[in-house]
C-alpha atoms as a PDB file:
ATOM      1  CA  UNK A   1      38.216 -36.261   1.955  1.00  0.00           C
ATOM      2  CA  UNK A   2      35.122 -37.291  -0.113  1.00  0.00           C
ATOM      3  CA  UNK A   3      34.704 -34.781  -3.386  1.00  0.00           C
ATOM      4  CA  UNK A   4      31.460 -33.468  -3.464  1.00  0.00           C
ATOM      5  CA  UNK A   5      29.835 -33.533  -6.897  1.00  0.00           C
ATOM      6  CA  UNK A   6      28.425 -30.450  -8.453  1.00  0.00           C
ATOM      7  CA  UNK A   7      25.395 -31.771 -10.199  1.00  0.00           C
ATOM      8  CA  UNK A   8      24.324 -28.517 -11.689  1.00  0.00           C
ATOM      9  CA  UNK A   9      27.651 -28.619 -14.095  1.00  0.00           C
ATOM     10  CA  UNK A  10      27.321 -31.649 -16.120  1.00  0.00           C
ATOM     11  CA  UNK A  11      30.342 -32.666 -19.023  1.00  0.00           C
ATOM     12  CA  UNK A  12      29.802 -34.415 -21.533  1.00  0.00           C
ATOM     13  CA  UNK A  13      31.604 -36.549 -23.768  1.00  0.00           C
ATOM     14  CA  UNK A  14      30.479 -38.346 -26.878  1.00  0.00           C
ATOM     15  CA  UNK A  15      32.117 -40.316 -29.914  1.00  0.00           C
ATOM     16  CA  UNK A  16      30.735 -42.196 -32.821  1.00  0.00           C
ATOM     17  CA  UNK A  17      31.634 -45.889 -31.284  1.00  0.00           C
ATOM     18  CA  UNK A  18      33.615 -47.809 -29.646  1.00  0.00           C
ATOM     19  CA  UNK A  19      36.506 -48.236 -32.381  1.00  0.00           C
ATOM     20  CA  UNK A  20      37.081 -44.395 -31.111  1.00  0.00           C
ATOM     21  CA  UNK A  21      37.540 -44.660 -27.313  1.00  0.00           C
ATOM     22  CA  UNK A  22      40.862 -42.897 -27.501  1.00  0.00           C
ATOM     23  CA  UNK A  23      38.819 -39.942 -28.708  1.00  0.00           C
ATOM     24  CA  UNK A  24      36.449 -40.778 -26.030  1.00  0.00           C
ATOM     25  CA  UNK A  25      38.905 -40.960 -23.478  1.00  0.00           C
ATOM     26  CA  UNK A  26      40.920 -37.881 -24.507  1.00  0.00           C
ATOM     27  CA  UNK A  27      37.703 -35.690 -24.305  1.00  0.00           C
ATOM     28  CA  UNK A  28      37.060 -37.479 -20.883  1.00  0.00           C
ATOM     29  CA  UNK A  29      40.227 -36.855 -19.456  1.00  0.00           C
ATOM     30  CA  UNK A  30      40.552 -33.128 -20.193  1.00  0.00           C
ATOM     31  CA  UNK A  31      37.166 -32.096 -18.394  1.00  0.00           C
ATOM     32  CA  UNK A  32      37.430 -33.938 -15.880  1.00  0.00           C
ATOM     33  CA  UNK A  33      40.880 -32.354 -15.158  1.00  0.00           C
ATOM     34  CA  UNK A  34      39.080 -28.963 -15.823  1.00  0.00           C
ATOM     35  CA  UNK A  35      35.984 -30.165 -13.953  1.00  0.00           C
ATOM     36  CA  UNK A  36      36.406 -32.489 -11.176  1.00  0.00           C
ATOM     37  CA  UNK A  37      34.192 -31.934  -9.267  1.00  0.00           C
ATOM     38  CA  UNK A  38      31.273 -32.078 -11.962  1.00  0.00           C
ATOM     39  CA  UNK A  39      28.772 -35.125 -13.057  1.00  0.00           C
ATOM     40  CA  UNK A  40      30.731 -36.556 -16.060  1.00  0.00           C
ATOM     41  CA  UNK A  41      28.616 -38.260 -18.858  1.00  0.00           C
ATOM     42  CA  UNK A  42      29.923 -39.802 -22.131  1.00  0.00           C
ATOM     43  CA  UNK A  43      28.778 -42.425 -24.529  1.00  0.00           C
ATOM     44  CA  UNK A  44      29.003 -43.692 -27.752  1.00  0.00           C
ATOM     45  CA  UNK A  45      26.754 -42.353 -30.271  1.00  0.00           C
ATOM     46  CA  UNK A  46      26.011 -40.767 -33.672  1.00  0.00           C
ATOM     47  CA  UNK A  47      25.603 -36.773 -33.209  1.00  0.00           C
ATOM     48  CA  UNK A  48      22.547 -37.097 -35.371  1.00  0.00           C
ATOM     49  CA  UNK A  49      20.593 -39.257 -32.998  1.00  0.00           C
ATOM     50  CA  UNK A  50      18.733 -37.373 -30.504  1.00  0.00           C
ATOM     51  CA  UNK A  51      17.331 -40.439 -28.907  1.00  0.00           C
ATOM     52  CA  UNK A  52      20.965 -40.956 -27.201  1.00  0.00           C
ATOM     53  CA  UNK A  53      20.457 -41.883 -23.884  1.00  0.00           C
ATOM     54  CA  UNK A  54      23.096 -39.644 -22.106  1.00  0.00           C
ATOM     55  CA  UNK A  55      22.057 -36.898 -24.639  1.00  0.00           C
ATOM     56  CA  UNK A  56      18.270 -37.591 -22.963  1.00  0.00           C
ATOM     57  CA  UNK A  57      19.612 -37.300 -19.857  1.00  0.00           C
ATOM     58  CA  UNK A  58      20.868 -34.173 -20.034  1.00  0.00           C
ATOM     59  CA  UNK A  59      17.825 -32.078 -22.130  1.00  0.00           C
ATOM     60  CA  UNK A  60      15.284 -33.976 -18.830  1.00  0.00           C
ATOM     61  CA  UNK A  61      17.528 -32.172 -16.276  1.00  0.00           C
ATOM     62  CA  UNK A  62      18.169 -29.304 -18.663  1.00  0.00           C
ATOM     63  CA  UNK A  63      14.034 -28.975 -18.843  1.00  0.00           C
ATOM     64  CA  UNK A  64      13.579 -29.220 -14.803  1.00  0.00           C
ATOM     65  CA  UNK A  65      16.261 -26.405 -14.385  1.00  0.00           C
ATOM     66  CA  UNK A  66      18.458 -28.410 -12.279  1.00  0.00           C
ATOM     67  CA  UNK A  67      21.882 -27.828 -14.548  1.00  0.00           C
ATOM     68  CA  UNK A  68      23.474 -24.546 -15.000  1.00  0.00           C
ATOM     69  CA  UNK A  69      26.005 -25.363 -17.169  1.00  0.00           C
ATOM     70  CA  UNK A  70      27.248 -28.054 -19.619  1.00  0.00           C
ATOM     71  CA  UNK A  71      30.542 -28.328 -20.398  1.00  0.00           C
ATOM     72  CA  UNK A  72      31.926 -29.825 -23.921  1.00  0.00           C
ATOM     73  CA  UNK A  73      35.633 -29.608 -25.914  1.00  0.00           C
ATOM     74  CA  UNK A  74      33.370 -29.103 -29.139  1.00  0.00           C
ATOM     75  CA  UNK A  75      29.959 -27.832 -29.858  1.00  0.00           C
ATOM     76  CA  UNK A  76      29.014 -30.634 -32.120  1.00  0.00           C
ATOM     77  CA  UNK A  77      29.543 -33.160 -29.430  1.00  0.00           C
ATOM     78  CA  UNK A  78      26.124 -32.004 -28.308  1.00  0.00           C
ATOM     79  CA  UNK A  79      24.219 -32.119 -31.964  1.00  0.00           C
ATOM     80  CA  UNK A  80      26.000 -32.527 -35.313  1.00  0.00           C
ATOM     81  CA  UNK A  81      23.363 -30.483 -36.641  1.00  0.00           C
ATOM     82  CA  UNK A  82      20.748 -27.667 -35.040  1.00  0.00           C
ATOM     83  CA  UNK A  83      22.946 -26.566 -32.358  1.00  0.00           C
ATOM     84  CA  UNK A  84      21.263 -23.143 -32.574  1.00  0.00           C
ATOM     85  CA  UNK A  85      18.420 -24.829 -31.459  1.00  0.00           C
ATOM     86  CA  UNK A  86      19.811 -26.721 -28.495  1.00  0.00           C
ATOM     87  CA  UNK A  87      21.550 -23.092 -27.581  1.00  0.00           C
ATOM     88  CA  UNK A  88      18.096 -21.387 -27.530  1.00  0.00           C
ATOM     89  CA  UNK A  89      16.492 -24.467 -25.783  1.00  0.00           C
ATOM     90  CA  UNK A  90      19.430 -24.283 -23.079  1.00  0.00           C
ATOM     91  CA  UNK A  91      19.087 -20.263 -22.754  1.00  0.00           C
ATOM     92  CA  UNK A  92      15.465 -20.640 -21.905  1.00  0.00           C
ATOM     93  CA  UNK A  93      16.041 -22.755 -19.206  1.00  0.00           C
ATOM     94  CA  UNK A  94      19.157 -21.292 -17.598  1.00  0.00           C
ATOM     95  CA  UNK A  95      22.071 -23.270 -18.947  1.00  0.00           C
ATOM     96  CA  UNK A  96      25.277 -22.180 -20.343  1.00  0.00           C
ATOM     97  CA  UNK A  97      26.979 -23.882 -23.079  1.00  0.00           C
ATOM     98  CA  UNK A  98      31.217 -23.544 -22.381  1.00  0.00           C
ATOM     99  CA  UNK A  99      33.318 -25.083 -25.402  1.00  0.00           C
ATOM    100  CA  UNK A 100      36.735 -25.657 -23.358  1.00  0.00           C
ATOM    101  CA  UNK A 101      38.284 -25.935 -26.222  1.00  0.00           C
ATOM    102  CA  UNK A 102      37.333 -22.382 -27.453  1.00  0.00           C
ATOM    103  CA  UNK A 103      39.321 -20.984 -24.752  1.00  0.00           C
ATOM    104  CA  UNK A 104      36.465 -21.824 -22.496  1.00  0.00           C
ATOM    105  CA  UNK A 105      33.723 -20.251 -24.848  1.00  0.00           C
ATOM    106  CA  UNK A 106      30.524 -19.228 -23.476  1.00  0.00           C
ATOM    107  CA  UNK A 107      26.779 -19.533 -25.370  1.00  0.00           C
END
């Protein structure tokens, strides 16, 4: 049996390069146990670039409505700085930010 993936719950995994992929994989490995069935994205990238093309991925499909929830083990995975801002963008549009780490946290 095929697993069907959930497209509208996205992970996402980010570190600052490749010298940390057992970061990388760590994050990877604990939502997709926690998430199999979601689309997984990582990459390697600085949290202070917003031009990241994963990252740009995720704020198109956050903008057409077609996630409703991305999943993280940190907050500033996302943006190292004006998170607030990515929360408010995400609330508008119908996503939930869950930290797993925070005992699955919800924004």
């Amino acid at each position: 049996m095929t697993n069907i993936i959930d497209y509208s719950t996205i992970t996402y995994a980010r570190v600052l390069s490749r010298r940390n992929q057992a970061e990388l994989n760590k994050q990877s490995n604990i939502l997709n146990q926690a998430y199999p069935n979601a689309e997984h994205i990582q990459e390697y990238a600085n949290g202070l670039d917003y031009n990241r093309l994963g990252f740009l991925y995720i704020t198109r499909k956050i903008e057409q409505q077609k996630i409703k929830q991305i999943i993280a083990v940190s907050n500033d995975i996302f943006l190292q700085i004006r998170f607030n801002e990515f929360k408010i963008f995400c609330k508008k549009n119908n996503c939930k930010i869950i930290i797993h780490n925070k005992t699955n946290s919800l924004f």
